[in-house]
Structures are given as C-alpha cells and as structure tokens.
C-alpha atoms as a PDB file:
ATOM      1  CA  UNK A   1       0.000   0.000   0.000  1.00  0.00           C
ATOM      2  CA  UNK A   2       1.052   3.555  -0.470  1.00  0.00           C
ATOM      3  CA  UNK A   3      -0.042   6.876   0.780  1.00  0.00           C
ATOM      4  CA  UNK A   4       0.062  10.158  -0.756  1.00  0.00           C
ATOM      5  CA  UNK A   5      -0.609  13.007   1.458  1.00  0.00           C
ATOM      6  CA  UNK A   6      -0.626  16.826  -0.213  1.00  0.00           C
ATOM      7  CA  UNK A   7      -0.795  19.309   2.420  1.00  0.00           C
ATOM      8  CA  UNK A   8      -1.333  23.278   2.623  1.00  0.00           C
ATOM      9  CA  UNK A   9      -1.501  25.576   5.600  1.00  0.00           C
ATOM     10  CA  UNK A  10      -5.671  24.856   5.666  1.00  0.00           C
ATOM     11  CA  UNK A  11      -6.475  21.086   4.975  1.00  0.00           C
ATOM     12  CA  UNK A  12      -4.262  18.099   3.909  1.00  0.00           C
ATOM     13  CA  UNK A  13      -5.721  15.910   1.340  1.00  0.00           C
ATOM     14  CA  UNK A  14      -4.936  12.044   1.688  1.00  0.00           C
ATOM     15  CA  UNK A  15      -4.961   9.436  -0.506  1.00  0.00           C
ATOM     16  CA  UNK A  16      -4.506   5.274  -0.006  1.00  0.00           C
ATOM     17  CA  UNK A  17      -3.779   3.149  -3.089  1.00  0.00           C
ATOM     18  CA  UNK A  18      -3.840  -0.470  -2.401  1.00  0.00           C
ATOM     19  CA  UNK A  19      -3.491  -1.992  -5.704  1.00  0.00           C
ATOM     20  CA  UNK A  20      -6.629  -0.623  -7.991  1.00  0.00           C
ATOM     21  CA  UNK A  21      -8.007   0.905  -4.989  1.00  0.00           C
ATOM     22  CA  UNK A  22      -7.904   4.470  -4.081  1.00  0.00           C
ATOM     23  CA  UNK A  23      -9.638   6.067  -0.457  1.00  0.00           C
ATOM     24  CA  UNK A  24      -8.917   9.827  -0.230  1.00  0.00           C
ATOM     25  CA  UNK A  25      -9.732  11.995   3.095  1.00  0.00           C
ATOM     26  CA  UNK A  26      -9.072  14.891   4.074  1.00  0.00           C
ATOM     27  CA  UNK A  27      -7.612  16.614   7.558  1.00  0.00           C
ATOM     28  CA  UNK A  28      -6.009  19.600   8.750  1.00  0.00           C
ATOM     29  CA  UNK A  29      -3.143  21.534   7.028  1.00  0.00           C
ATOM     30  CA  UNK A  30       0.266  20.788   8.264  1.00  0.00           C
ATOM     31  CA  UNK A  31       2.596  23.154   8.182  1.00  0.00           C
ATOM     32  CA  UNK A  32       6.400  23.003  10.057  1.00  0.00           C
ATOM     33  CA  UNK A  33       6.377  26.528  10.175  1.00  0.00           C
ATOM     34  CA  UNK A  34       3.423  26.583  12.242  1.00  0.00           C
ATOM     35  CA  UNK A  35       3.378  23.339  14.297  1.00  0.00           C
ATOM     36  CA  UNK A  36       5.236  21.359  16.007  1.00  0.00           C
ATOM     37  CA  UNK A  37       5.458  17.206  15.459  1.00  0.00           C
ATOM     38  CA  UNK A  38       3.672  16.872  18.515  1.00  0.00           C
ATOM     39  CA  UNK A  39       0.934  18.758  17.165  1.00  0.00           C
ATOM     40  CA  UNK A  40       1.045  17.502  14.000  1.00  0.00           C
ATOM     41  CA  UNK A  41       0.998  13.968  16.024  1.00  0.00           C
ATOM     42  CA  UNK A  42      -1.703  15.188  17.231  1.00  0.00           C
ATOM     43  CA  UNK A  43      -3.642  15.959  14.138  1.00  0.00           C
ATOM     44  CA  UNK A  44      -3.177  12.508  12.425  1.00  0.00           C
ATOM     45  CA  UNK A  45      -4.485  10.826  15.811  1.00  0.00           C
ATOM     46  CA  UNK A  46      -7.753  12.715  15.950  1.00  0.00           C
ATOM     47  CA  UNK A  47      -8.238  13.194  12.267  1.00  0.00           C
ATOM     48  CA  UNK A  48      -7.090  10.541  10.671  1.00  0.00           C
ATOM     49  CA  UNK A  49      -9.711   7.992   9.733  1.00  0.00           C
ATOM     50  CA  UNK A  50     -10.008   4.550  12.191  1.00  0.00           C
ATOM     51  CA  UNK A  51      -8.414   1.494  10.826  1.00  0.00           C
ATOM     52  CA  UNK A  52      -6.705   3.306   7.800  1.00  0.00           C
ATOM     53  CA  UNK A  53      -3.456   3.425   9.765  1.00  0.00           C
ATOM     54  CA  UNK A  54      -1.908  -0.088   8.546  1.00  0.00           C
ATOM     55  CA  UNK A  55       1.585  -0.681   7.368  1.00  0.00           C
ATOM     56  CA  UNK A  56       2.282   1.210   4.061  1.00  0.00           C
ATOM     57  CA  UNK A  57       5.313   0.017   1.637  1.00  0.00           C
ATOM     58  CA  UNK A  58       5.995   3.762   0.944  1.00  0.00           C
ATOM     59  CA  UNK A  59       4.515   7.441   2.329  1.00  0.00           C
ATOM     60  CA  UNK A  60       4.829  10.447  -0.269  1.00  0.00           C
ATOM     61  CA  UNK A  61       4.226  13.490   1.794  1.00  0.00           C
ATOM     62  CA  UNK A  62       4.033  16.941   0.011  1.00  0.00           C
ATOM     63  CA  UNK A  63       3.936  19.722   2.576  1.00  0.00           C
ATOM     64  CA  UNK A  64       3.717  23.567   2.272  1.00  0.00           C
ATOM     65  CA  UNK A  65       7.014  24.437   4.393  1.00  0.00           C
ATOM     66  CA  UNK A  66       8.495  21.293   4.233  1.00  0.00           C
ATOM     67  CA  UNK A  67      11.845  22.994   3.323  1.00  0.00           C
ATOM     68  CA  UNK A  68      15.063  21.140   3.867  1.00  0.00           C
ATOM     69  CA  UNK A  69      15.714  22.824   7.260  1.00  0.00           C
ATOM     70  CA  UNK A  70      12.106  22.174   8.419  1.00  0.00           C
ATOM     71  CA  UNK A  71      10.594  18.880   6.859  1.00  0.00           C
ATOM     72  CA  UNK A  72      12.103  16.864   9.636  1.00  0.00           C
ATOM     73  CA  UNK A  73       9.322  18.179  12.062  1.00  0.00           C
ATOM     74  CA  UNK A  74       6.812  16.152   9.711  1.00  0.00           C
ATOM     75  CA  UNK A  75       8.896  13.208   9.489  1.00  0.00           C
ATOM     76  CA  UNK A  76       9.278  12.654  12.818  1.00  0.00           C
ATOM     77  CA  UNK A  77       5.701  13.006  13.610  1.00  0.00           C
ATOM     78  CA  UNK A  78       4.739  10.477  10.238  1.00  0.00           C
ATOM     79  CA  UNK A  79       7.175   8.051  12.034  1.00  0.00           C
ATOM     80  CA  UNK A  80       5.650   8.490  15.255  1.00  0.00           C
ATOM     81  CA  UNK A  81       2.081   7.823  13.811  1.00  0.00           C
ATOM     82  CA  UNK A  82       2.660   4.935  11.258  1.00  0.00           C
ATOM     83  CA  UNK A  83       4.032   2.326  10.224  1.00  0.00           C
ATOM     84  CA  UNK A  84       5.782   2.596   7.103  1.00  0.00           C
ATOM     85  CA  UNK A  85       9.253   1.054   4.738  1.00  0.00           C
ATOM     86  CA  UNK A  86       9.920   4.061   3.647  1.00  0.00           C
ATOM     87  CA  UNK A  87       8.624   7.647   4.197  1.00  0.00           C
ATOM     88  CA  UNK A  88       9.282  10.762   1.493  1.00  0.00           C
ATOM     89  CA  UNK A  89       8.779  14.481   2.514  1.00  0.00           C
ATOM     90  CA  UNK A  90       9.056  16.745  -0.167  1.00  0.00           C
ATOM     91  CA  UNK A  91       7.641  20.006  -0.741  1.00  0.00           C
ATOM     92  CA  UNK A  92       3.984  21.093  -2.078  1.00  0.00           C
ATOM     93  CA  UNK A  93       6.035  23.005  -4.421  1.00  0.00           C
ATOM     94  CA  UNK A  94       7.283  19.412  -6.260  1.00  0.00           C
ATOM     95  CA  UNK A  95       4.192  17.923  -5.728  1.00  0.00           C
ATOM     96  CA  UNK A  96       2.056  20.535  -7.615  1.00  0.00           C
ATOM     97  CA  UNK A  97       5.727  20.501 -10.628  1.00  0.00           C
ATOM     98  CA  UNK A  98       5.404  16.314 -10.776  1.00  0.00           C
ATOM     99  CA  UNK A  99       1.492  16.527 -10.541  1.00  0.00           C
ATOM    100  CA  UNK A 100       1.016  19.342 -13.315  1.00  0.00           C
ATOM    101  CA  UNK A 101       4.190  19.051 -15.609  1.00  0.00           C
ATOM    102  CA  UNK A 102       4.736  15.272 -15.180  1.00  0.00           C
ATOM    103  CA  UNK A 103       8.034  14.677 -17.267  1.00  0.00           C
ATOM    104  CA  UNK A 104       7.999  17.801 -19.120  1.00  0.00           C
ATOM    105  CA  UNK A 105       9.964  21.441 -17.962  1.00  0.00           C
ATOM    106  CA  UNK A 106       7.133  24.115 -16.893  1.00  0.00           C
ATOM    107  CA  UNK A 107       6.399  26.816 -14.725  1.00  0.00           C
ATOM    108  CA  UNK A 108       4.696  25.075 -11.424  1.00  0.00           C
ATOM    109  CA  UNK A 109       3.035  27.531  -9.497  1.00  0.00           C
ATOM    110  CA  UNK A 110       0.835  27.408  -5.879  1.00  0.00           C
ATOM    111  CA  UNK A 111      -2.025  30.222  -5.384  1.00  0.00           C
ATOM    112  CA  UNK A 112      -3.610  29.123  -2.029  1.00  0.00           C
ATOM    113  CA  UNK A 113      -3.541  29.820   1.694  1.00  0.00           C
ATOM    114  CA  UNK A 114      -0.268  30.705   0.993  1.00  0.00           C
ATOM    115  CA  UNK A 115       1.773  30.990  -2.535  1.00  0.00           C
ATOM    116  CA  UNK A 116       4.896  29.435  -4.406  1.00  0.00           C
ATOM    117  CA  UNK A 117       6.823  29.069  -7.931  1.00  0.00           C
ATOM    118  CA  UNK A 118       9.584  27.207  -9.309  1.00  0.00           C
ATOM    119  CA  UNK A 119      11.085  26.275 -12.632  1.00  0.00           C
ATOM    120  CA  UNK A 120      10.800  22.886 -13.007  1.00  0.00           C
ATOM    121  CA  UNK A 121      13.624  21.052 -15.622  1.00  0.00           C
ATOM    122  CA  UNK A 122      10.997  18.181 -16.122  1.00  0.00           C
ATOM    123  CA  UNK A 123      12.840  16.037 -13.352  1.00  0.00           C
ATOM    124  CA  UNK A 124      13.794  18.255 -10.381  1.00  0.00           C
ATOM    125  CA  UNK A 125      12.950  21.927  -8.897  1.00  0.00           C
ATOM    126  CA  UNK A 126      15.627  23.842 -11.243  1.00  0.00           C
ATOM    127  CA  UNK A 127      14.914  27.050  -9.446  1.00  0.00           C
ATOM    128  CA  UNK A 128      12.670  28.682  -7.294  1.00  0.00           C
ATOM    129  CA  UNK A 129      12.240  32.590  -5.703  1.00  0.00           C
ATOM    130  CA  UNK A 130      11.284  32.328  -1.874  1.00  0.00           C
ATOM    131  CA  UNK A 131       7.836  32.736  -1.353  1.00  0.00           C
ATOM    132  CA  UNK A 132       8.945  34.408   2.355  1.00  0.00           C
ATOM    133  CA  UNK A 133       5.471  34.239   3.500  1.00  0.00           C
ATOM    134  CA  UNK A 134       2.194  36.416   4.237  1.00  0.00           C
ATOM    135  CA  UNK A 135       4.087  38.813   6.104  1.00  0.00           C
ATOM    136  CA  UNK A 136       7.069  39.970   3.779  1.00  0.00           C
ATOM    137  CA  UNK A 137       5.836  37.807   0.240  1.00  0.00           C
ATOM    138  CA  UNK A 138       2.859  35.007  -0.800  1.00  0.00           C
ATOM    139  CA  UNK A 139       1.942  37.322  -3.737  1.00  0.00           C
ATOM    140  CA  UNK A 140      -1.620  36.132  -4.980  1.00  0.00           C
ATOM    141  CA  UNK A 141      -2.141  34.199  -2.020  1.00  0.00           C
ATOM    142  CA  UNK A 142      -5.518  33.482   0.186  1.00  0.00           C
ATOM    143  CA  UNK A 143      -3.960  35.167   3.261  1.00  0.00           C
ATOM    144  CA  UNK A 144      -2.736  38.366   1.414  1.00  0.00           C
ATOM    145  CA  UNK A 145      -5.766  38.795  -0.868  1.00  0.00           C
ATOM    146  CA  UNK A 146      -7.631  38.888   2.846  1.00  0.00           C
ATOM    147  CA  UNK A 147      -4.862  40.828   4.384  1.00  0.00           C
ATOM    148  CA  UNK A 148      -5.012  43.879   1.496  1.00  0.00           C
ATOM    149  CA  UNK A 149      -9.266  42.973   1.926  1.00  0.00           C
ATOM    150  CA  UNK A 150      -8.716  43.632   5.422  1.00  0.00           C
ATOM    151  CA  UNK A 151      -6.604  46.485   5.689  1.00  0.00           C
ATOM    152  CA  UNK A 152      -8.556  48.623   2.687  1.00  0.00           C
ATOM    153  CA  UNK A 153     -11.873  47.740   4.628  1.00  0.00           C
ATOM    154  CA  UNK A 154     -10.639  49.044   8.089  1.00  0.00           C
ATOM    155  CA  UNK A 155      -9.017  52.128   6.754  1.00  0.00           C
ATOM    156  CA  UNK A 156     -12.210  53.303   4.967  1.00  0.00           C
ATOM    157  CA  UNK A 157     -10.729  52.298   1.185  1.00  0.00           C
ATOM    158  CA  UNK A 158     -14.216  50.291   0.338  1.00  0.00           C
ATOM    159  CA  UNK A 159     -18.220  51.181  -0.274  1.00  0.00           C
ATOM    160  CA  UNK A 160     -20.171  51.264   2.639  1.00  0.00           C
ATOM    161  CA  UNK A 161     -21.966  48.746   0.207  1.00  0.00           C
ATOM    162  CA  UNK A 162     -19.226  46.110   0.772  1.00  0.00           C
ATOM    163  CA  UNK A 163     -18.114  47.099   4.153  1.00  0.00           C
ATOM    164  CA  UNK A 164     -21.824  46.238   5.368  1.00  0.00           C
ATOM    165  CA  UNK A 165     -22.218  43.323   3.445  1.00  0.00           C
ATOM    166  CA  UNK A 166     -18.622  41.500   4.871  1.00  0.00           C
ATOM    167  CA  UNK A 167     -19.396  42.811   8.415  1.00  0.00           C
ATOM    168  CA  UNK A 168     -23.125  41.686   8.045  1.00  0.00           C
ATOM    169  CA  UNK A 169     -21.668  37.761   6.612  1.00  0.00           C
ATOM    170  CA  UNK A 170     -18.821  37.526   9.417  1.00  0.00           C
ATOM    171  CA  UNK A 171     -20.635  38.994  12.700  1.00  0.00           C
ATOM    172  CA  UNK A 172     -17.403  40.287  13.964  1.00  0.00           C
ATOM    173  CA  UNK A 173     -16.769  44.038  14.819  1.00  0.00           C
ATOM    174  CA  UNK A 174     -13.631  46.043  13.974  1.00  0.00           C
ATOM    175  CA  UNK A 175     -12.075  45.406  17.078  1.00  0.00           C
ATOM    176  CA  UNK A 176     -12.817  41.468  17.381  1.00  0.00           C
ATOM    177  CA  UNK A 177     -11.028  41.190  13.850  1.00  0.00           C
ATOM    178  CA  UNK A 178      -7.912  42.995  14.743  1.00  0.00           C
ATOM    179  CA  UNK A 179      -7.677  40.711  17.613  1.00  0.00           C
ATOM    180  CA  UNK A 180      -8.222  37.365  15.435  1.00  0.00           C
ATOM    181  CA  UNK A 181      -5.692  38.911  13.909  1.00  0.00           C
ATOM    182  CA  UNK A 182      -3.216  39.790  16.024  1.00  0.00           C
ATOM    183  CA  UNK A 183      -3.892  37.913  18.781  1.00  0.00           C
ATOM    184  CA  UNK A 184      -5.229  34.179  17.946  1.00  0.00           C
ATOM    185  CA  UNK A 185      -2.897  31.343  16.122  1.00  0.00           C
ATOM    186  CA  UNK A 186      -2.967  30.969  12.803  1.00  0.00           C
ATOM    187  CA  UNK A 187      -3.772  34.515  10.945  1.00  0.00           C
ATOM    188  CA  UNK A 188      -3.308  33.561   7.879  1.00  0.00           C
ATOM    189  CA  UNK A 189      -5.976  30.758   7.577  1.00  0.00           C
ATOM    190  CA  UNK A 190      -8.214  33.564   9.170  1.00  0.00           C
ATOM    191  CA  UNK A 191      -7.421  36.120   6.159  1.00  0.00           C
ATOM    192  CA  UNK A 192      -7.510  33.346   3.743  1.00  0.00           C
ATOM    193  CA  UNK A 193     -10.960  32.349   4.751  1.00  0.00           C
ATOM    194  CA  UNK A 194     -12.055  35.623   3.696  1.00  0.00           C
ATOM    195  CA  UNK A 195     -11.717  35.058  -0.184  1.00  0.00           C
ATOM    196  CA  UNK A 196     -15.198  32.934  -0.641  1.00  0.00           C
ATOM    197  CA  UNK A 197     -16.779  36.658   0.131  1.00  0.00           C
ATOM    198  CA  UNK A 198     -14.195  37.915  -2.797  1.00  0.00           C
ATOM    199  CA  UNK A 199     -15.290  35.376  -5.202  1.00  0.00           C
ATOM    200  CA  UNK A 200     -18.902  36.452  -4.222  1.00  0.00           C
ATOM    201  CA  UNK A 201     -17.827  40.073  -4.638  1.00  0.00           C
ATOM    202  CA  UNK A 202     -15.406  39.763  -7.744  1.00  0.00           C
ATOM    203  CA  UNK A 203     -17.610  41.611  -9.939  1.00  0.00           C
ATOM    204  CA  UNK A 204     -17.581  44.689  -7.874  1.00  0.00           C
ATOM    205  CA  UNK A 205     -14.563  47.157  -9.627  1.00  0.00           C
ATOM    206  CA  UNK A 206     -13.053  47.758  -6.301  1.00  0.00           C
ATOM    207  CA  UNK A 207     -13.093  44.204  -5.499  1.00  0.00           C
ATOM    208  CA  UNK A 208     -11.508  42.844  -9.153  1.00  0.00           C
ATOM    209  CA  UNK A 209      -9.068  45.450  -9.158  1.00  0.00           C
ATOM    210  CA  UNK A 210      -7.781  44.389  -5.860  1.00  0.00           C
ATOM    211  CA  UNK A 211      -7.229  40.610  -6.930  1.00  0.00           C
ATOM    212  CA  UNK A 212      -6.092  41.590 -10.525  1.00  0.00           C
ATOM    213  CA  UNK A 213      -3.350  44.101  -8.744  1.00  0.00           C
ATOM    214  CA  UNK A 214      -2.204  41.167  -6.337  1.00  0.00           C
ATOM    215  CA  UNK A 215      -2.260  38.655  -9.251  1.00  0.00           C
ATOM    216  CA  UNK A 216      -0.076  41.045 -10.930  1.00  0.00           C
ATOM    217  CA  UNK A 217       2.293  41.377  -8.239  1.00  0.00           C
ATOM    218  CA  UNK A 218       2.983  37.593  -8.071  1.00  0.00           C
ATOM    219  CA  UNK A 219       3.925  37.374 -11.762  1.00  0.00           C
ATOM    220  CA  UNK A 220       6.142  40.768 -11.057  1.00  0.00           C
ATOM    221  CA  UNK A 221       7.687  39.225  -8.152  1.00  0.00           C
ATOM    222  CA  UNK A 222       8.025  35.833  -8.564  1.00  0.00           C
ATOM    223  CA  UNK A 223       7.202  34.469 -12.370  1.00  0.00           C
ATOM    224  CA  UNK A 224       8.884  37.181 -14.625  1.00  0.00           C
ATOM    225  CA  UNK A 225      12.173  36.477 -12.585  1.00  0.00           C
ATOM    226  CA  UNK A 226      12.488  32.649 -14.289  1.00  0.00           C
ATOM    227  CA  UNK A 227      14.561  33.597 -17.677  1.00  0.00           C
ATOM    228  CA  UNK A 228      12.049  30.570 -19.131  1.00  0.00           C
ATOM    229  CA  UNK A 229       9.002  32.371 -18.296  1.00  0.00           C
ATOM    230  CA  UNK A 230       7.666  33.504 -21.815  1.00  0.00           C
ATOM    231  CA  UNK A 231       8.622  30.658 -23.334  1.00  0.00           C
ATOM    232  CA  UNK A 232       7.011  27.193 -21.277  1.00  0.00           C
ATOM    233  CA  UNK A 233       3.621  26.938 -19.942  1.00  0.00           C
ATOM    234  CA  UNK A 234       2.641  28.452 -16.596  1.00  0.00           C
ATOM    235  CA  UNK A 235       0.909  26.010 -14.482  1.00  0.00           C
ATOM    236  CA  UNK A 236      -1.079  26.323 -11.317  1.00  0.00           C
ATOM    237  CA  UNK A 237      -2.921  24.671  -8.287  1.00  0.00           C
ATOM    238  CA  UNK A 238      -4.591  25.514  -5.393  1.00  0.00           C
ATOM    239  CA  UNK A 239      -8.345  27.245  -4.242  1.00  0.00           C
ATOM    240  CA  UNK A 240      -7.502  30.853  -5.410  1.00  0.00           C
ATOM    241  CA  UNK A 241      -6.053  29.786  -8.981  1.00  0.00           C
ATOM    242  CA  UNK A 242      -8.754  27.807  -9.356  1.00  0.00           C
ATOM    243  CA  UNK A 243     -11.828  29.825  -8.211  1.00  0.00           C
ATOM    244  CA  UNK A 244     -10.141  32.947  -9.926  1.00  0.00           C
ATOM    245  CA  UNK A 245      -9.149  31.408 -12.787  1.00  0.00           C
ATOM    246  CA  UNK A 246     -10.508  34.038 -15.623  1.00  0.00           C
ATOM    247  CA  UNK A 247      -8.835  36.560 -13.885  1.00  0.00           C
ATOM    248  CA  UNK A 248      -5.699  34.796 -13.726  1.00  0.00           C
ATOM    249  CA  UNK A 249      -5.233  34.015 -16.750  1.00  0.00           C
ATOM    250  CA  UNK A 250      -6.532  37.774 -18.189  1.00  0.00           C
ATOM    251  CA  UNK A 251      -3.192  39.045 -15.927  1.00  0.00           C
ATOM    252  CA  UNK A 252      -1.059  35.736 -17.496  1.00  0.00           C
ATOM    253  CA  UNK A 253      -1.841  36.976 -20.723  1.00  0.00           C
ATOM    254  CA  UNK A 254      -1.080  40.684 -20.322  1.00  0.00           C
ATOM    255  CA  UNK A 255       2.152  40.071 -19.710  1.00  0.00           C
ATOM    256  CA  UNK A 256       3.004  38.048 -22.366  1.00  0.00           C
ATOM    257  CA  UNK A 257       2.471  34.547 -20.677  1.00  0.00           C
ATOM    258  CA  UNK A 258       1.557  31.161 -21.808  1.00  0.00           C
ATOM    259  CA  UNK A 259      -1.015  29.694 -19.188  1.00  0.00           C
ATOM    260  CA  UNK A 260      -1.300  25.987 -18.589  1.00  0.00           C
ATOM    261  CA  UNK A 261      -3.145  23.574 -15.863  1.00  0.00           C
ATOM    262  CA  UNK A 262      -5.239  25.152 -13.581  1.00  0.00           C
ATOM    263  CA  UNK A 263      -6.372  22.978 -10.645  1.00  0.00           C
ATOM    264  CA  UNK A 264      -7.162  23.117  -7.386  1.00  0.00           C
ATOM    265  CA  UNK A 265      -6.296  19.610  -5.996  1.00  0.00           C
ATOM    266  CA  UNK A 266      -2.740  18.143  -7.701  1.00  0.00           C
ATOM    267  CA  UNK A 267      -3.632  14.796  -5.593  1.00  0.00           C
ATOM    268  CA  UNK A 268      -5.113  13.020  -8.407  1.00  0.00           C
ATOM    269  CA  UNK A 269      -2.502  13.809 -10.680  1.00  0.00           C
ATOM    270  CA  UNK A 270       0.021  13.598  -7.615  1.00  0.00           C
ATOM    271  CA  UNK A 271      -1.610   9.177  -7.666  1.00  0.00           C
ATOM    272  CA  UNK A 272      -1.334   8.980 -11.568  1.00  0.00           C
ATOM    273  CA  UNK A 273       2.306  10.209 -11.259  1.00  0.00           C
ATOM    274  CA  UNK A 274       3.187   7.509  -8.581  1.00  0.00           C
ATOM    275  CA  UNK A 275       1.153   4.667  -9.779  1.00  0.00           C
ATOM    276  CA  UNK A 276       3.081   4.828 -13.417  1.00  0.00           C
END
C-alpha cells in the first residue's frame, strides 16, 4: 500500500492506493512553520480515519514548508504515527511541478492559503524565488488577498456597500477582527478564509481590481524572474487559482504569458504520477 498526502496551511488531502483501490480523506493543514510534530501527532491521531493506519510500503508526503531545514518536524511526527518502509517528505512546491508538468519542464506555481513558484527542468525543482510568506511575500495568495481585503476595509478604502455586506456575513466588529488577527494562532488561515466573500464580490470594480493588482504582483515578483518564463507553460494549483481562474489568466496573458493547468487539488494527478 502507499499513501500520498498533499498538504497546505488549511487542509491536507490524503490518498490510499492499495493496488486498484484508491480512499482519499481529508484533515487539517500541516505546516512546520506553524506546528510542532507533537501537534502535528496530534492531528493525524484525531483526524485521521479509524483502521486506515496499517503498514504502508511507501509514504509520499508533500507539505507547504516542508523545506530542507524544516521537513524533519513532519517526518518525525509520520514516524511516530505509522508504520511505514519508507517515508518521502518533499515540498507542495514538487508535488504541484510532478502533478502538473509530469516529465515535461514548466512553470509550477501554488495560489492558495499561501503561494509558491519554481522552474521545473521536467525532473527536479531547477529554481525557485522564496515565497517568504504572508508577512514579507505570498503574492496572490488566500492570506494576502484577505490581508489587502482587510486592511482597505478598516481604513475606509471600500463602499459602505461592501463594508456592510462583509461585516453583516462575518458577525465580527472592527475590534474582534484585529484581535483574530493579532492575537489568535494561525492569521493567515483567518485572512484566507475571507476570499469565498471575494469570489462572491469579484464583480464589484473595487473588489476585481484588488485581486487583478495582487495577481499582478505575483507574476512581477516571482514568475517574470524565471529567464524561461515567456517561453514554457505556466501552471497552477490551489483554491484561489482555481476559483479565480478568468482573472488569472486575463493578468497571465497581459504580460506576455503562456497559461497551462489550472487545478485546485494536484492529488489526483500527484496518484497517476506515482502509480506509473
């Protein structure tokens, strides 16, 4: 048997292949820069399903911030948990390159919770600019698409039409956001979780010019600086690629770029890749 986890900051989507059959779940994200392996321990033994936890020949784990320095913290807590021959952690970054461009070089990209981009030589992660995060970089990500939402809101950028309407759908006041904010774990699943009201609102000029500006900024800062940009297809996954995929690809093409797969789960691609 093998399992395939790929994980982002929000939710972790499992899969189980034992021969033709497939059984996919989902838990938690799991993130090293966020938790600890006891709390990642922690996740897998309330969340992950009864009587699934049986001895696997190999565990493929594809984590946001499972860099070199930090993917220990999830190995230790997958060796902890299960029982398993051999366990991989890799990043989501390879994941979402092996899922989308298979064999073939591309541009792999990650617009979720968080964001990430690499040049991928058809084998291995050629080259990649640091994502650094929602605080100092995750261009086009969930958490700063909410962040800029945020900030414009509370310094009086928006309509009254739009301020009412997110205040009215999130029954929190001013105050009680700054403090889920500042003051609660895990910010930037909170300012991700905003986007469903930006889908809702995408329409609105304010709104679309917001997550066409941000889109922008993650091709600026991140694409345009891979010399093979303009000439290989651009390839995405994750919730805010997919679910803002027209407006995505409008800023792709504006600046002279080829787009490719959009999705926003690599897993299934992520079993096809293992299972050849």
């Amino acid at each position: 048997m093998i399992l395939i986890a790929d994980s982002g900051s929000t939710k972790t989507d499992w899969a189980i292949i034992s021969g033709t059959n497939i059984k996919k779940f989902t838990t938690s994200g799991i993130n090293p820069f966020y938790l600890n392996s006891i709390e990642i321990s922690q996740i897998l033994q309330d969340e992950f399903p009864d009587g699934l936890k049986n001895n696997f020949a190999n565990m493929w784990f594809y984590g946001a911030g499972c860099t070199p320095e930090k993917k220990n913290i999830v190995f230790q807590a997958l060796q902890t948990s299960f029982n398993s021959l051999q366990i991989n952690v890799e990043s989501d970054l390879l994941g979402t390159a092996r899922a989308l461009c298979g064999n073939e070089k591309g541009i792999a990209c990650i617009l979720g919770t968080g964001s990430n981009s690499c040049y991928y030589n058809g084998t291995s992660i050629e080259s990649n600019v640091s994502p650094l995060g929602y605080i100092l970089g995750d261009e086009g990500s969930g958490a700063v698409l909410g962040k800029r939402f945020l900030a414009d809101l509370l310094k009086n950028q928006l309509s009254n039409e739009i301020a009412s309407a997110f205040f009215e759908s999130i029954a929190l006041t001013p105050a009680e956001l700054l403090h889920r904010i500042y003051r609660e774990p895990l910010p930037n699943r909170f300012m991700a979780s905003i986007t469903p009201f930006l889908k809702k609102w995408e329409s609105n000029q304010l709104i679309y010019n917001l997550i066409h500006d941000e889109f922008n900024r993650f091709i600026s800062r991140n694409i345009l600086q891979y010399p093979q940009s303009s000439k290989i297809l651009i390839h995405f996954s994750g919730s805010i690629a997919f679910h803002f995929s027209a407006i995505l690809k409008d800023v792709l093409l504006s600046n002279h770029l080829t787009p490719g797969i959009i999705v926003k789960n690599p897993l299934d691609s992520l079993i096809d890749y293992h299972t050849r």
